[in-house]
N, C-alpha and C. Protein backbone atom coordinates (compact mmCIF):
# COMPACT_ATOMS: atom_id res chain seq x y z
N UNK A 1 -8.15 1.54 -0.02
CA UNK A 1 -7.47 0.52 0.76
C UNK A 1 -8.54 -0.33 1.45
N UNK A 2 -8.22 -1.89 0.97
CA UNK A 2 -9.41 -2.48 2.10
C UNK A 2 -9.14 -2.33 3.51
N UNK A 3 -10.07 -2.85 3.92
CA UNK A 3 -9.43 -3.00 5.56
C UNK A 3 -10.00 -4.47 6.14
N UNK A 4 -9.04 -4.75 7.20
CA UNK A 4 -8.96 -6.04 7.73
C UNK A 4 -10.27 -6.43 8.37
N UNK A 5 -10.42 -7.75 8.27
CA UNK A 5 -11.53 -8.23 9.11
C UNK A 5 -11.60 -7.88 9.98
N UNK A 6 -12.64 -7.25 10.78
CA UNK A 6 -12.93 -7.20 12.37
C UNK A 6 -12.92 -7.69 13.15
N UNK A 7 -13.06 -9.02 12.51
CA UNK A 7 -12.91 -10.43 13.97
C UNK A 7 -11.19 -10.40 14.32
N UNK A 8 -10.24 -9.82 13.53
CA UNK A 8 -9.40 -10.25 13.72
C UNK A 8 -8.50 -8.28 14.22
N UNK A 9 -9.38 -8.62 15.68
CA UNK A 9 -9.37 -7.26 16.77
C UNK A 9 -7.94 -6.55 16.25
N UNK A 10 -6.31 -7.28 16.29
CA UNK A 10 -5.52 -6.41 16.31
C UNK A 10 -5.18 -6.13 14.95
N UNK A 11 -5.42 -6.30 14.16
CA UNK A 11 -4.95 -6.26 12.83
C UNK A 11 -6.20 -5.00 12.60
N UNK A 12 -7.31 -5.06 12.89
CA UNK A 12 -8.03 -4.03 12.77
C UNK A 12 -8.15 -2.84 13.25
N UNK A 13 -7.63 -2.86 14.60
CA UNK A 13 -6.85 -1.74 15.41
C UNK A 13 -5.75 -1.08 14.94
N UNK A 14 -4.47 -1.59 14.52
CA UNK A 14 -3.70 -0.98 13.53
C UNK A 14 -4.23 -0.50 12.25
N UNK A 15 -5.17 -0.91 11.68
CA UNK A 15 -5.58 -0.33 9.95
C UNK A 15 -6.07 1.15 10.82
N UNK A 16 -6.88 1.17 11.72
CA UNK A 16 -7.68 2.04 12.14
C UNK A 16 -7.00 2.79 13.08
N UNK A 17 -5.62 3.01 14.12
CA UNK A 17 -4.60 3.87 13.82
C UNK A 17 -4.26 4.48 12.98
N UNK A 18 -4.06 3.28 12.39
CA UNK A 18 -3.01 4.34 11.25
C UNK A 18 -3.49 5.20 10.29
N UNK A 19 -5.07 4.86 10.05
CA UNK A 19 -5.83 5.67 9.05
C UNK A 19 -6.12 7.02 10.08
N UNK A 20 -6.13 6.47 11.30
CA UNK A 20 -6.60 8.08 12.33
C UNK A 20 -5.63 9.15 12.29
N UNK A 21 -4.05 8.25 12.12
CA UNK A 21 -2.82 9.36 12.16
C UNK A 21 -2.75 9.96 10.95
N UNK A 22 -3.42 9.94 9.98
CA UNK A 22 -2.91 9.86 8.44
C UNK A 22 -4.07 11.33 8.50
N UNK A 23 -4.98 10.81 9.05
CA UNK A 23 -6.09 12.26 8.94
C UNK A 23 -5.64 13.38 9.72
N UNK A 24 -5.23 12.79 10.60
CA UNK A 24 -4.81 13.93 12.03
C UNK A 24 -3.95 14.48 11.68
N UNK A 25 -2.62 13.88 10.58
CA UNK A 25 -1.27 14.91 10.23
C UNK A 25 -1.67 15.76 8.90
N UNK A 26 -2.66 15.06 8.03
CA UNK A 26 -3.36 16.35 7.25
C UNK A 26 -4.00 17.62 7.96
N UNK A 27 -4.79 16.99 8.56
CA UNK A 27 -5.21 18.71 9.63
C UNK A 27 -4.06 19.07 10.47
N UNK A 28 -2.85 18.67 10.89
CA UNK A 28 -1.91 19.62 11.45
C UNK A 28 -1.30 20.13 10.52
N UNK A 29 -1.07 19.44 9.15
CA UNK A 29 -0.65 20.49 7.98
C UNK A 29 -1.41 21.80 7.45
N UNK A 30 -2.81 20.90 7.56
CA UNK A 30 -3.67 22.02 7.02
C UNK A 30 -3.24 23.44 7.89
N UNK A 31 -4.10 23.17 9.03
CA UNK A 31 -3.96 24.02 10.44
C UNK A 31 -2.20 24.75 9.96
N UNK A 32 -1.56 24.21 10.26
CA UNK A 32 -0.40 25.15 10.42
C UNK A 32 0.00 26.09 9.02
N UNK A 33 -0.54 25.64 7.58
CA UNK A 33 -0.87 26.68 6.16
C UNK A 33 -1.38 27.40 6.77
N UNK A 34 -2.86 26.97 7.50
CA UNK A 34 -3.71 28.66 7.56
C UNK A 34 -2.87 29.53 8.41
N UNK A 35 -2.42 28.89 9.68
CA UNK A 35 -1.72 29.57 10.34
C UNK A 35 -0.59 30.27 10.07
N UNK A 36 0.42 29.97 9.48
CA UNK A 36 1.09 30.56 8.30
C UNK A 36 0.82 31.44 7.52
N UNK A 37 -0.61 31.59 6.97
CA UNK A 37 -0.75 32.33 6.18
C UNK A 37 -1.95 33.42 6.84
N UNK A 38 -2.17 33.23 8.17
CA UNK A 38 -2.91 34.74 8.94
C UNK A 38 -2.88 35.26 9.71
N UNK A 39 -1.56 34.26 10.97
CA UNK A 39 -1.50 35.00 12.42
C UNK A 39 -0.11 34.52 12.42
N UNK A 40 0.73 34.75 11.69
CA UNK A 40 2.08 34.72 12.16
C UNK A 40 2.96 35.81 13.28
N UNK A 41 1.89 36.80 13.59
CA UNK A 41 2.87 37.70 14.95
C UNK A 41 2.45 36.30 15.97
N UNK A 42 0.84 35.27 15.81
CA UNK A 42 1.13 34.59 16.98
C UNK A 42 1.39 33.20 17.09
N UNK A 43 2.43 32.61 15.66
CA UNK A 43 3.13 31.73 15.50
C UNK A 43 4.10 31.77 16.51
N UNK A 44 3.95 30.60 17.04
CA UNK A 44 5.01 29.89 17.99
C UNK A 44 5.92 28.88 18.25
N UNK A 45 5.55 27.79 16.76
CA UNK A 45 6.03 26.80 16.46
C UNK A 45 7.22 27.28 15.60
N UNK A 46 8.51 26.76 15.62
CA UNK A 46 9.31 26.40 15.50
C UNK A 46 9.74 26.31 14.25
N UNK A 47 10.18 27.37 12.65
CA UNK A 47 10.24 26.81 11.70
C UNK A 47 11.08 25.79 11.36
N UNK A 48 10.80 24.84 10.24
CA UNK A 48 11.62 23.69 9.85
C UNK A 48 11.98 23.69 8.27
N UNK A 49 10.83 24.51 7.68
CA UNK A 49 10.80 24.86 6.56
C UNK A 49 11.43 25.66 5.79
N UNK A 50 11.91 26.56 6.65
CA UNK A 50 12.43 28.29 5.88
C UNK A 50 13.76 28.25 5.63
């Protein structure tokens, strides 16, 4: 994906959100597999899945 000119501050601020949320909800997926799959007596979240 390209990304927007820099001069043009808000349009570049959104590409660069949204690419931050996109990483951040892979590592809460990741994170919550491992977790899932090694400390479930100290799972605390809420299934949505099962």
């Amino acid at each position: 994906m390209s990304h927007p000119d820099p001069r043009d501050m808000r349009a570049y601020m959104a590409w660069l959100l949204r690419g931050q949320a996109h990483v951040g909800q892979r590592c809460a997926e990741a994170f919550a597999q491992h977790a899932r799959g090694h400390v479930d007596a100290v799972d605390v979240t809420p299934r949505v899945d099962d």
